[in-house]
PDB file of N, CA and C in Angstrom:
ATOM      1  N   UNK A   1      39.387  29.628  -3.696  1.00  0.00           N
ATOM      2  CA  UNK A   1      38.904  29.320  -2.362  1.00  0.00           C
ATOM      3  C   UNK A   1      37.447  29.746  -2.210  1.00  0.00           C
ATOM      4  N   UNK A   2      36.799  30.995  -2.657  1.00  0.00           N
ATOM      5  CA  UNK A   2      35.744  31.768  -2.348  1.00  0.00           C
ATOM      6  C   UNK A   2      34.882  30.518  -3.415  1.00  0.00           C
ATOM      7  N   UNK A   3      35.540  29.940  -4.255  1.00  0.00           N
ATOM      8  CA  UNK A   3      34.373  29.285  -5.397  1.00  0.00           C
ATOM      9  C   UNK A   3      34.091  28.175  -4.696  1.00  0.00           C
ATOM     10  N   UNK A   4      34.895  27.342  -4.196  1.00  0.00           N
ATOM     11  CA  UNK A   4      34.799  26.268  -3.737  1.00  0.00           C
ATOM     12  C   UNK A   4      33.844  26.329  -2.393  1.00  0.00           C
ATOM     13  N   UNK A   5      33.889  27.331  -1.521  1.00  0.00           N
ATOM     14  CA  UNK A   5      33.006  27.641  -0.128  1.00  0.00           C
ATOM     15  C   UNK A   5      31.722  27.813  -0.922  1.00  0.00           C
ATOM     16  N   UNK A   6      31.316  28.330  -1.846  1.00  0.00           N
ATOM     17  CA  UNK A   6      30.497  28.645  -2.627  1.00  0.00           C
ATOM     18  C   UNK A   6      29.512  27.374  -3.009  1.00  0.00           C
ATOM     19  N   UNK A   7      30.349  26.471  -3.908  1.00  0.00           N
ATOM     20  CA  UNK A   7      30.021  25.501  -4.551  1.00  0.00           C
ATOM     21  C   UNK A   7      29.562  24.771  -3.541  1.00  0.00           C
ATOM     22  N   UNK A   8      30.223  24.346  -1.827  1.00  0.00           N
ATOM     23  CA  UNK A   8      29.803  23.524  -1.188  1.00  0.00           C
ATOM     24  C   UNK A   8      28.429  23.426  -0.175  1.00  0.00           C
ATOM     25  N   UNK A   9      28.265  24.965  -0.471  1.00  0.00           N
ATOM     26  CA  UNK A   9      27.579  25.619   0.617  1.00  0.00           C
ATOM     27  C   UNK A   9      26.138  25.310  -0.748  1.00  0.00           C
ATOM     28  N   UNK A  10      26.487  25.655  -1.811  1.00  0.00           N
ATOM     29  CA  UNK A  10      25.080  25.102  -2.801  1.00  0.00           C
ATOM     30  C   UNK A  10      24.644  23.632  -2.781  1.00  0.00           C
ATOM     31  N   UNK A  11      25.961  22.569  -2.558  1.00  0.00           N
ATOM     32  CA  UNK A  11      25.456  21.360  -2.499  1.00  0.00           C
ATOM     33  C   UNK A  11      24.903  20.960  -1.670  1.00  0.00           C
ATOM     34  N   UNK A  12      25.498  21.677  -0.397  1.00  0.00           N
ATOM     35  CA  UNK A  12      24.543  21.501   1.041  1.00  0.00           C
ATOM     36  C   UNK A  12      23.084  21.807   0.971  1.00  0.00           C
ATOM     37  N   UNK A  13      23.067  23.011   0.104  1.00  0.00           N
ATOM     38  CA  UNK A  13      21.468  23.890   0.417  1.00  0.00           C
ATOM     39  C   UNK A  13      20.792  22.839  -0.813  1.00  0.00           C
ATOM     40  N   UNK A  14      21.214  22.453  -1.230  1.00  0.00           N
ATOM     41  CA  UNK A  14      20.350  21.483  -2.369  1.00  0.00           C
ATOM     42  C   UNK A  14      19.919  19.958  -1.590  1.00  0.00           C
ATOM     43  N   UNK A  15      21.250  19.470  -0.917  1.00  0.00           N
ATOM     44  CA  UNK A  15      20.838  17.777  -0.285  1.00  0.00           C
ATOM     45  C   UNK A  15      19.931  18.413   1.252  1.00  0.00           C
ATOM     46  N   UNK A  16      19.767  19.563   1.637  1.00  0.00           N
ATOM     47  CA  UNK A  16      18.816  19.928   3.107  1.00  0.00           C
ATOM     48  C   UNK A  16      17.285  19.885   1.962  1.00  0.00           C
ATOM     49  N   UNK A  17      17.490  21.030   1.047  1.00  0.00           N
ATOM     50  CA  UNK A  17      16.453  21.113   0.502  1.00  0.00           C
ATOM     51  C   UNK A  17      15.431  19.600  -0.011  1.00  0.00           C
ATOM     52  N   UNK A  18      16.370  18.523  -0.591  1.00  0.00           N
ATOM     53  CA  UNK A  18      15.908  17.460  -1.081  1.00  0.00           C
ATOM     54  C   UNK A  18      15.526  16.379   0.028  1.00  0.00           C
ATOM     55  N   UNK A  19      16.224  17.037   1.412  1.00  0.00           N
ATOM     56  CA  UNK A  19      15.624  16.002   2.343  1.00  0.00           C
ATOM     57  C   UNK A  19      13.980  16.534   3.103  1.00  0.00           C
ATOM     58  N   UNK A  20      13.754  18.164   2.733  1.00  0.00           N
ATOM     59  CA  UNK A  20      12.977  18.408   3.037  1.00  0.00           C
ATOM     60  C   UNK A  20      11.323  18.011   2.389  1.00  0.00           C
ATOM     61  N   UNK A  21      11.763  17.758   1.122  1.00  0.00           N
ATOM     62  CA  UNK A  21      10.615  17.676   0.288  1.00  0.00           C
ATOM     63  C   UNK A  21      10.410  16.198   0.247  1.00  0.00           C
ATOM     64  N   UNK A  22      11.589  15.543   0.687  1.00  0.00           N
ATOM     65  CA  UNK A  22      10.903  13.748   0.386  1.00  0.00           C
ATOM     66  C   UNK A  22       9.878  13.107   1.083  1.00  0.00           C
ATOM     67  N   UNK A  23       9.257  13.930   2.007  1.00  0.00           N
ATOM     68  CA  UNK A  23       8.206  13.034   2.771  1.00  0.00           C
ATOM     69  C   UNK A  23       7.002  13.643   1.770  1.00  0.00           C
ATOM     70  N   UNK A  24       6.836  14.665   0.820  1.00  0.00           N
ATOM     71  CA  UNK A  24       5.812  14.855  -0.093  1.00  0.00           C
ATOM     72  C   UNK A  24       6.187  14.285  -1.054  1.00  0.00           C
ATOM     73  N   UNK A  25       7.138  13.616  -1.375  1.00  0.00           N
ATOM     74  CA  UNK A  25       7.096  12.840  -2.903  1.00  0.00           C
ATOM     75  C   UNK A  25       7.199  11.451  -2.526  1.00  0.00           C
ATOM     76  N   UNK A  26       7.093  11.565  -1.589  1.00  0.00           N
ATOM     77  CA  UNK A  26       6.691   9.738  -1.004  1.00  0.00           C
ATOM     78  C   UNK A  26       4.928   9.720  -1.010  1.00  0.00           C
ATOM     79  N   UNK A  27       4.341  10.834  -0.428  1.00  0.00           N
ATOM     80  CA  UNK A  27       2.649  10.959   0.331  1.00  0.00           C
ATOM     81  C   UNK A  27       1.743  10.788  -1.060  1.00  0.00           C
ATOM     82  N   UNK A  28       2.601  11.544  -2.265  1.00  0.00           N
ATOM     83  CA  UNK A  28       2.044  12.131  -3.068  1.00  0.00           C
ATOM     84  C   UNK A  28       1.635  10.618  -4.141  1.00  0.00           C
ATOM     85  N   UNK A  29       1.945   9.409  -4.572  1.00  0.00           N
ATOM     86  CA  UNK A  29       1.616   8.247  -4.560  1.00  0.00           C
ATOM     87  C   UNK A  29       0.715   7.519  -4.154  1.00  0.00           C
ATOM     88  N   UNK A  30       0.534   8.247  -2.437  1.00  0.00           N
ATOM     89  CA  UNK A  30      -0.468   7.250  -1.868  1.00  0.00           C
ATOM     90  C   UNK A  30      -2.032   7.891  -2.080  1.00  0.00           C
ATOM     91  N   UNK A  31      -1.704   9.553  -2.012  1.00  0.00           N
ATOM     92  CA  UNK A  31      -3.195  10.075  -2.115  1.00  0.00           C
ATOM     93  C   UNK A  31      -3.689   9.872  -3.876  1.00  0.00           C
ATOM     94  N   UNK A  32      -2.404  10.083  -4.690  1.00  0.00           N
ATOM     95  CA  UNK A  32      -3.087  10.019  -6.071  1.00  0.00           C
ATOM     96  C   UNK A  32      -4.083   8.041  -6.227  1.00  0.00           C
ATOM     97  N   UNK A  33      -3.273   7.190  -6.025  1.00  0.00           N
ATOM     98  CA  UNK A  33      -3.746   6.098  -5.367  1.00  0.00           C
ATOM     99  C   UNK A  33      -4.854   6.095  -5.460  1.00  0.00           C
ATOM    100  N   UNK A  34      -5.347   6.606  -3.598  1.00  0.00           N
ATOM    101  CA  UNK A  34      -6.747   6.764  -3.040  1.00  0.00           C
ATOM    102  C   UNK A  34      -7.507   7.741  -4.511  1.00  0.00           C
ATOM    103  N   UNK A  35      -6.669   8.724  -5.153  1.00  0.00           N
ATOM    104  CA  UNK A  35      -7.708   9.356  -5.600  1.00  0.00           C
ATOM    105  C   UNK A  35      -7.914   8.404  -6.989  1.00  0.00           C
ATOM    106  N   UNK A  36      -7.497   7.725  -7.501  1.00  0.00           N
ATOM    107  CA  UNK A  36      -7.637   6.764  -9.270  1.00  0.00           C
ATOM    108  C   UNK A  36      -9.201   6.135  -8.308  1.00  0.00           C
ATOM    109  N   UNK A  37      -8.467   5.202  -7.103  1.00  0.00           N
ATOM    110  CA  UNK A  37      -9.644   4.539  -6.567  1.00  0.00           C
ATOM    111  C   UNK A  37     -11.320   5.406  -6.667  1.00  0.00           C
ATOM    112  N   UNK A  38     -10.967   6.461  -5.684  1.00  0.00           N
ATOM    113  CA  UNK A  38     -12.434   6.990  -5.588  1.00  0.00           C
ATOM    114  C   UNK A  38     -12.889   7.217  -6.817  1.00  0.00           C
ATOM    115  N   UNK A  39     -12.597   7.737  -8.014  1.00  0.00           N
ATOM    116  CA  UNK A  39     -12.987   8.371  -8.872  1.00  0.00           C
ATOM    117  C   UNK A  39     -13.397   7.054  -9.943  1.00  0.00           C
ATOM    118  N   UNK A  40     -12.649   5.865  -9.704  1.00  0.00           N
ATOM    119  CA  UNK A  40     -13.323   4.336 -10.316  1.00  0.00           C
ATOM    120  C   UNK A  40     -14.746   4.026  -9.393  1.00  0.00           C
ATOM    121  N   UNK A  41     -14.582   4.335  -8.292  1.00  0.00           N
ATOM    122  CA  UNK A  41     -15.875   4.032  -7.461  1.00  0.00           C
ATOM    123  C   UNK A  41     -16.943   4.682  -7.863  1.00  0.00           C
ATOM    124  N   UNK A  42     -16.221   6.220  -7.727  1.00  0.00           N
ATOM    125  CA  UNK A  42     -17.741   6.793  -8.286  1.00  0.00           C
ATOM    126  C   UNK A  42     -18.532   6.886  -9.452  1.00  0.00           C
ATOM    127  N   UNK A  43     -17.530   6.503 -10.614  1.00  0.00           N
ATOM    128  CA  UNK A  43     -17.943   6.314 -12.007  1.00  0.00           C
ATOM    129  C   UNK A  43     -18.814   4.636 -12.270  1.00  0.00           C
ATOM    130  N   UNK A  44     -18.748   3.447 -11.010  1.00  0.00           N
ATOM    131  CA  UNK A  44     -19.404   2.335 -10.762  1.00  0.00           C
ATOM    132  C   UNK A  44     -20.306   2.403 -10.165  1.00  0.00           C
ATOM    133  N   UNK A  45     -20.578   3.585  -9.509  1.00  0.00           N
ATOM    134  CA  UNK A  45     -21.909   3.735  -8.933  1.00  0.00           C
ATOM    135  C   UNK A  45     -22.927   5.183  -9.583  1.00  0.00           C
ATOM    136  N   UNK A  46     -22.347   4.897 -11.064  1.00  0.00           N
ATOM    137  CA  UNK A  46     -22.811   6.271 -11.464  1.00  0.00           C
ATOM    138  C   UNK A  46     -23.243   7.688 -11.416  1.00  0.00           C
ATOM    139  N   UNK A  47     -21.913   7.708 -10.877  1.00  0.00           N
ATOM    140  CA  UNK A  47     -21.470   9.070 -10.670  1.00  0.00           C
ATOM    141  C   UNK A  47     -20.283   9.960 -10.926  1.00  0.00           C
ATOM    142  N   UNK A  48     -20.726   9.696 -12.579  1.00  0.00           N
ATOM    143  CA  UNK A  48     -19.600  10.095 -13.790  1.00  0.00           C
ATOM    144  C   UNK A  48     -19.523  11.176 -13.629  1.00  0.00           C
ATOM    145  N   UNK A  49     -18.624  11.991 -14.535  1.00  0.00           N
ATOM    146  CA  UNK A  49     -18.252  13.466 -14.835  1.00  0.00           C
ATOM    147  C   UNK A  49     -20.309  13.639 -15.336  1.00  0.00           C
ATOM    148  N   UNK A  50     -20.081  15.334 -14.713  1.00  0.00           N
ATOM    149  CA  UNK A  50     -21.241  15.701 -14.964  1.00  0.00           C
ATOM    150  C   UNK A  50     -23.218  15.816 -13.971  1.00  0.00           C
ATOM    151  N   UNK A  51     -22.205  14.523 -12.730  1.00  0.00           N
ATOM    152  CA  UNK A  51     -23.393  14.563 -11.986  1.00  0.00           C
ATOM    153  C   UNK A  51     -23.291  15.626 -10.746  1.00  0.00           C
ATOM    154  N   UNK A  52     -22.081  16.603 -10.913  1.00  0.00           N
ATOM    155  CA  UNK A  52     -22.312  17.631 -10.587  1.00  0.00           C
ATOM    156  C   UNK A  52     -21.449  17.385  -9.045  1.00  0.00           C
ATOM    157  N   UNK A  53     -22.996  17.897  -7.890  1.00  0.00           N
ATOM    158  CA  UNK A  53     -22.742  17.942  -6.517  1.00  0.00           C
ATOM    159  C   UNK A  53     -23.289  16.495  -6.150  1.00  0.00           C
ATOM    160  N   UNK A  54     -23.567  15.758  -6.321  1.00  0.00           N
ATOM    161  CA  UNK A  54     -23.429  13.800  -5.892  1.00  0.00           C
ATOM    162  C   UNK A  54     -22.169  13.579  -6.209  1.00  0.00           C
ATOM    163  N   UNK A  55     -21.231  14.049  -7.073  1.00  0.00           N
ATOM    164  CA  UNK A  55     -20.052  13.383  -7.506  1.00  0.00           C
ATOM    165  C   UNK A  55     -19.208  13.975  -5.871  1.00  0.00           C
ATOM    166  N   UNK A  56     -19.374  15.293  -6.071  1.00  0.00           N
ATOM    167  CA  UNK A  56     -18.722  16.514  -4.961  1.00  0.00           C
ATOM    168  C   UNK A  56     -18.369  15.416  -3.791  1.00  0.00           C
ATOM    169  N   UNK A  57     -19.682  15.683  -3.632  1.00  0.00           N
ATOM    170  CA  UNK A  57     -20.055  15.242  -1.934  1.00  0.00           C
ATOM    171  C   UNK A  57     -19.231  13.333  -1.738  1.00  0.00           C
ATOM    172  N   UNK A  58     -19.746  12.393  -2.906  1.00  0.00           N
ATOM    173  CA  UNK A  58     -19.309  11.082  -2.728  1.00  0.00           C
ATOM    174  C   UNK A  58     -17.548  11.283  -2.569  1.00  0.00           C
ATOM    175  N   UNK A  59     -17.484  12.307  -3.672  1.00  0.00           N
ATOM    176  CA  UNK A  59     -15.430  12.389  -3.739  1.00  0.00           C
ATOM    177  C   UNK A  59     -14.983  12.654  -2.436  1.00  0.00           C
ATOM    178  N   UNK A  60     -15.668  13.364  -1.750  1.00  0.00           N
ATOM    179  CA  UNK A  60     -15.292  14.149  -0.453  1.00  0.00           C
ATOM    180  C   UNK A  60     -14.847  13.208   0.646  1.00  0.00           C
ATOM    181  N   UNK A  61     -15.934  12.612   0.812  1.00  0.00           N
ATOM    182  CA  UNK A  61     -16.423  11.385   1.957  1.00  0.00           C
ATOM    183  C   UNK A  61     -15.162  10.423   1.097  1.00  0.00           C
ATOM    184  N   UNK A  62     -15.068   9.791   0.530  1.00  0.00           N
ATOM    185  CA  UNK A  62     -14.250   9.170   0.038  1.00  0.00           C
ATOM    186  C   UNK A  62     -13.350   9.389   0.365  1.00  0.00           C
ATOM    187  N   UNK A  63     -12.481  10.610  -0.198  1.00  0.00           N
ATOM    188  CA  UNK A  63     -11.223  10.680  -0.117  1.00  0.00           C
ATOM    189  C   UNK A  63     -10.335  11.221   1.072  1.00  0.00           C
ATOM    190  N   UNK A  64     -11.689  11.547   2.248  1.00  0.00           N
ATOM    191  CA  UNK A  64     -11.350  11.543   3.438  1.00  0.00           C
ATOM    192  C   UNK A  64     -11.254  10.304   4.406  1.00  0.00           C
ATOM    193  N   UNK A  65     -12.030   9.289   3.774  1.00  0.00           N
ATOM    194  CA  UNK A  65     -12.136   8.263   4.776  1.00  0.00           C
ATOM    195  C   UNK A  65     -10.666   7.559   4.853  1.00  0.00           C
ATOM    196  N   UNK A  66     -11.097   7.174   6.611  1.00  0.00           N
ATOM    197  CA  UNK A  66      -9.782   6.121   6.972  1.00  0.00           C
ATOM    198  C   UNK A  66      -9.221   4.944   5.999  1.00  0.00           C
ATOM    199  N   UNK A  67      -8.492   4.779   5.449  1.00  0.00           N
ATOM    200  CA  UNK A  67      -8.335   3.150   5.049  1.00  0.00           C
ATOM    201  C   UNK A  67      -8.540   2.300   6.265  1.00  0.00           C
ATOM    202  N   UNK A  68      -9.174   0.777   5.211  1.00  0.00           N
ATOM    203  CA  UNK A  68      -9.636  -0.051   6.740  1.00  0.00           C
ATOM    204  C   UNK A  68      -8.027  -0.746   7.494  1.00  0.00           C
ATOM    205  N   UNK A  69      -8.804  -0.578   8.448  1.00  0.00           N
ATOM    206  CA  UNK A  69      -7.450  -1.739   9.426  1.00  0.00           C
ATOM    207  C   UNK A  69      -7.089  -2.929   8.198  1.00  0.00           C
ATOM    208  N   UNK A  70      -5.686  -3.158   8.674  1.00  0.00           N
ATOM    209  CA  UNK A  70      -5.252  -4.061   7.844  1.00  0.00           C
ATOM    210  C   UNK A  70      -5.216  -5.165   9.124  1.00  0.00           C
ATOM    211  N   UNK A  71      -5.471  -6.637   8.817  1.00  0.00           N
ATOM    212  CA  UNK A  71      -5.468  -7.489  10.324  1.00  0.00           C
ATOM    213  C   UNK A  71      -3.904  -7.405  10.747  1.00  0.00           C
ATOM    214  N   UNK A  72      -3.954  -7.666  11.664  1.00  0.00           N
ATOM    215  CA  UNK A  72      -2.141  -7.535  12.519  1.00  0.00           C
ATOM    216  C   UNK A  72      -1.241  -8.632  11.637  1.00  0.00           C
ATOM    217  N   UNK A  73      -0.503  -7.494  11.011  1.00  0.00           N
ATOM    218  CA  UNK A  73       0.424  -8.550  10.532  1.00  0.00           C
ATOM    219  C   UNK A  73       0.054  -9.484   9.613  1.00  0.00           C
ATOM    220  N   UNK A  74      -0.763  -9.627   8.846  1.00  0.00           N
ATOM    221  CA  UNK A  74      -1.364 -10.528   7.821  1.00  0.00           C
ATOM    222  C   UNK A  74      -1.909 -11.884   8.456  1.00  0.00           C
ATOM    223  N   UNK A  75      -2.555 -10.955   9.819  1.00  0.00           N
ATOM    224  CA  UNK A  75      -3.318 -12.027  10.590  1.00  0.00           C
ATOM    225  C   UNK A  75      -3.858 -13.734  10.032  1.00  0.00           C
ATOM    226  N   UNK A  76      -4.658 -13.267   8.130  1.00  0.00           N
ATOM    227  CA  UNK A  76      -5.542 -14.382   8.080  1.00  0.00           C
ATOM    228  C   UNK A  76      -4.404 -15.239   7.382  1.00  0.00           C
ATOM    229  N   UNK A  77      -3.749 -14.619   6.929  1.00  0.00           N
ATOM    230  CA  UNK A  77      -2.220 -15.488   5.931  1.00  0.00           C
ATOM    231  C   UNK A  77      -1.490 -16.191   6.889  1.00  0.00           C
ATOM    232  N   UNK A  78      -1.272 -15.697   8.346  1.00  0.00           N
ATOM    233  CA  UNK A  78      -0.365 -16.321   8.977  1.00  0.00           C
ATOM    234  C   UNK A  78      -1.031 -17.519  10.056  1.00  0.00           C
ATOM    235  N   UNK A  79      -2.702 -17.109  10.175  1.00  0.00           N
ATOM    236  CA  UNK A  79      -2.824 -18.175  10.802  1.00  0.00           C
ATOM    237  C   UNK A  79      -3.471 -19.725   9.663  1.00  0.00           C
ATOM    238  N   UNK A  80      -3.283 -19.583   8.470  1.00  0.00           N
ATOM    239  CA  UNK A  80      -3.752 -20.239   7.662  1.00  0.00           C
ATOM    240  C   UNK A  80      -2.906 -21.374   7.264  1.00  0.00           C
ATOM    241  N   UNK A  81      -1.265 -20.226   7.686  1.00  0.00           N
ATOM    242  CA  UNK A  81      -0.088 -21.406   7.444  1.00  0.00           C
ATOM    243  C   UNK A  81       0.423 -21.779   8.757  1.00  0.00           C
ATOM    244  N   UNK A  82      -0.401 -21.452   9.975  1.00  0.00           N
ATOM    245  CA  UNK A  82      -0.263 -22.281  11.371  1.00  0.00           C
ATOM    246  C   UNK A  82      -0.761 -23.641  11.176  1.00  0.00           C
ATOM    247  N   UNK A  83      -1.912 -23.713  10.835  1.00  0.00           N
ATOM    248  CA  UNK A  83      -2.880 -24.133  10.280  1.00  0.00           C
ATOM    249  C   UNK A  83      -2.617 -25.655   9.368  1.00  0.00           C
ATOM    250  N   UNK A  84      -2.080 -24.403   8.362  1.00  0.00           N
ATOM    251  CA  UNK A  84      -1.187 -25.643   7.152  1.00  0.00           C
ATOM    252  C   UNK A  84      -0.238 -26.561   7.824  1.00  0.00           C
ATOM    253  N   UNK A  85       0.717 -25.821   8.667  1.00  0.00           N
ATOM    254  CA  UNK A  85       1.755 -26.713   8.821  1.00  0.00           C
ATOM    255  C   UNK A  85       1.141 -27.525  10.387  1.00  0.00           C
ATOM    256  N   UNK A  86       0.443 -27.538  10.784  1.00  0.00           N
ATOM    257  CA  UNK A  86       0.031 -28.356  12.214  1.00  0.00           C
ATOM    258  C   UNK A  86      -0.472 -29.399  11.281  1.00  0.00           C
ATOM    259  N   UNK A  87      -1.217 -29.414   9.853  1.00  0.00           N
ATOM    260  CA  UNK A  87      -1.696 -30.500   9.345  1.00  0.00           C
ATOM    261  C   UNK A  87      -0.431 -31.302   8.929  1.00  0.00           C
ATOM    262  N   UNK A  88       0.536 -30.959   7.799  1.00  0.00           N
ATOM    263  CA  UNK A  88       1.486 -31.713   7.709  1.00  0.00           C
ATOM    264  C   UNK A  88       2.356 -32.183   8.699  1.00  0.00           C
ATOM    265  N   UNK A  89       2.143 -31.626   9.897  1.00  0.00           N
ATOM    266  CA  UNK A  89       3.111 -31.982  11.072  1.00  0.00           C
ATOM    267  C   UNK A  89       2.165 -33.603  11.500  1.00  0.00           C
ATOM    268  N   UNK A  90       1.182 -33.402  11.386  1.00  0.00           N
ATOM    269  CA  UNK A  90       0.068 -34.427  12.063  1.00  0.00           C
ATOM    270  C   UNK A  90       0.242 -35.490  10.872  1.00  0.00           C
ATOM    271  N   UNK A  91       0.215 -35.318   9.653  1.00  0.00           N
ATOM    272  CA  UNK A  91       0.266 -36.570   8.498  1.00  0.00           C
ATOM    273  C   UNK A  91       1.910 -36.765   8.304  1.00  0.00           C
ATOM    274  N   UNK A  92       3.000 -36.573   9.000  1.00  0.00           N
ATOM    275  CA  UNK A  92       4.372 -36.410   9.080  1.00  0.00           C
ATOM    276  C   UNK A  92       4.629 -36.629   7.835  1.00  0.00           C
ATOM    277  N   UNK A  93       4.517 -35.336   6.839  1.00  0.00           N
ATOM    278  CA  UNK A  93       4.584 -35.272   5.735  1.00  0.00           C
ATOM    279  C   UNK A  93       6.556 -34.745   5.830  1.00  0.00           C
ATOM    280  N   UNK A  94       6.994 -35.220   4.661  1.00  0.00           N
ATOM    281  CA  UNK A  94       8.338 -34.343   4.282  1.00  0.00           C
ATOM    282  C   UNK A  94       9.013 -34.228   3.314  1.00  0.00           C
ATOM    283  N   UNK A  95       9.722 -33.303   2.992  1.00  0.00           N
ATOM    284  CA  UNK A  95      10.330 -33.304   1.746  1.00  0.00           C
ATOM    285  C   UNK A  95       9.497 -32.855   0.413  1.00  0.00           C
ATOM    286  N   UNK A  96       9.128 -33.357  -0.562  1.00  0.00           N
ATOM    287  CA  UNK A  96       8.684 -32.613  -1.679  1.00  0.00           C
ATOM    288  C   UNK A  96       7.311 -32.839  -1.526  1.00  0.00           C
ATOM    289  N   UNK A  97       6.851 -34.201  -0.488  1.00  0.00           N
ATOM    290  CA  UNK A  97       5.351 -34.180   0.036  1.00  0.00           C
ATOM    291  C   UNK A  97       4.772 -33.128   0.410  1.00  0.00           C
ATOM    292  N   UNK A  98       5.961 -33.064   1.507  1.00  0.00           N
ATOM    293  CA  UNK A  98       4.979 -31.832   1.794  1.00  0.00           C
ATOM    294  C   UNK A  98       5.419 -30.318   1.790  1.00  0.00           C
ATOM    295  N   UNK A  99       6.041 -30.189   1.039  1.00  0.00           N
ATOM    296  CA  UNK A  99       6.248 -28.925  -0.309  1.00  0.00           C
ATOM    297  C   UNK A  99       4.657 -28.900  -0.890  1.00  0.00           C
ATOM    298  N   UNK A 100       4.625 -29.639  -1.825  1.00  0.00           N
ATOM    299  CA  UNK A 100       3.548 -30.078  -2.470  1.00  0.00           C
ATOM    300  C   UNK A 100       1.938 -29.970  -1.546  1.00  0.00           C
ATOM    301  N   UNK A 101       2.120 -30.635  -0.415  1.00  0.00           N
ATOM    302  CA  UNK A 101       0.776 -30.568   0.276  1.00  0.00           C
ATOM    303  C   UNK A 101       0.651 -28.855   0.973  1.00  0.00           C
ATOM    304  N   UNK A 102       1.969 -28.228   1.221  1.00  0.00           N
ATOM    305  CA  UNK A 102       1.930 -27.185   1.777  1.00  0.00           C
ATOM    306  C   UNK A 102       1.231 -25.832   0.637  1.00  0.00           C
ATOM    307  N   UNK A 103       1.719 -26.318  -0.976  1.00  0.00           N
ATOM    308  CA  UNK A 103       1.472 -25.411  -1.588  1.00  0.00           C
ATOM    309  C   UNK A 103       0.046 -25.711  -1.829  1.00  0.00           C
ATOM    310  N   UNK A 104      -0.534 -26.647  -1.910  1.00  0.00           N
ATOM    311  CA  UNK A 104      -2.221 -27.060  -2.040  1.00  0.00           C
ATOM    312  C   UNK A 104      -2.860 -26.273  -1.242  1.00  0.00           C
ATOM    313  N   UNK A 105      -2.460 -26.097   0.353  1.00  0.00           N
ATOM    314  CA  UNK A 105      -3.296 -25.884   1.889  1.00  0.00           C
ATOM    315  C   UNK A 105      -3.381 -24.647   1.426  1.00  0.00           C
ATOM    316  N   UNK A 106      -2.105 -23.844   1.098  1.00  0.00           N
ATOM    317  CA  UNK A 106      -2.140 -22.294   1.054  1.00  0.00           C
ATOM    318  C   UNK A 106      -3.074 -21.583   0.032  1.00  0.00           C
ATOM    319  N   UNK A 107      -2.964 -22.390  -0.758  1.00  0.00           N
ATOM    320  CA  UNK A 107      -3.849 -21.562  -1.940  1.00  0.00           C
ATOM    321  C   UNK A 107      -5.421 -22.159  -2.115  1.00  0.00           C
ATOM    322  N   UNK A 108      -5.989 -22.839  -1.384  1.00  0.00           N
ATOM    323  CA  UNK A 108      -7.214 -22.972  -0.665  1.00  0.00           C
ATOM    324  C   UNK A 108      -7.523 -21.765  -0.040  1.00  0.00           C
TER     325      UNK A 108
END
């Protein structure tokens, strides 16, 4: 009895523990990410290993900045296939036509 209260009370403290740490092993992806990025940026604007405090300062600013707005919702994708399909609606395209004309519009 005492093993089993034991055993359950460890599986508990292990699945609290593992729910505690998953929002850092989710974060931890996105900053390494941002950081491959900055450190390709700064080596394209020559500011390889070695340039010291320019590297410092560019890494800094970098890897603090906001990411840009993303448009709402894939703003320019969705009004492109408003777009697309008001044209095939207007040439009363259908069927593999305008399959075909739809996949042309989009990838313009």
């Amino acid at each position: 009895m005492h093993m089993t209260k034991t055993a359950s009370l460890a599986v508990v403290s292990l699945f609290v523990f593992g729910l505690c740490i998953a929002p850092f092993a989710v974060a931890a992806p996105a900053q390494q990410n941002k950081m491959k990025t900055c450190n390709a940026e700064a080596t394209a604007k020559g500011l390889g290993e070695g340039k010291g405090d320019e590297r410092k300062a560019f890494m800094k600013e970098c890897l603090s900045a906001k990411p840009a707005k993303v448009e709402k919702a894939g703003g320019a994708q969705q009004n492109k296939m408003k777009t697309c399909n008001k044209e095939a609606g207007e040439q009363n395209l259908k069927g593999d036509e305008r399959k075909k004309f739809m996949s042309t519009c989009l990838s313009n």
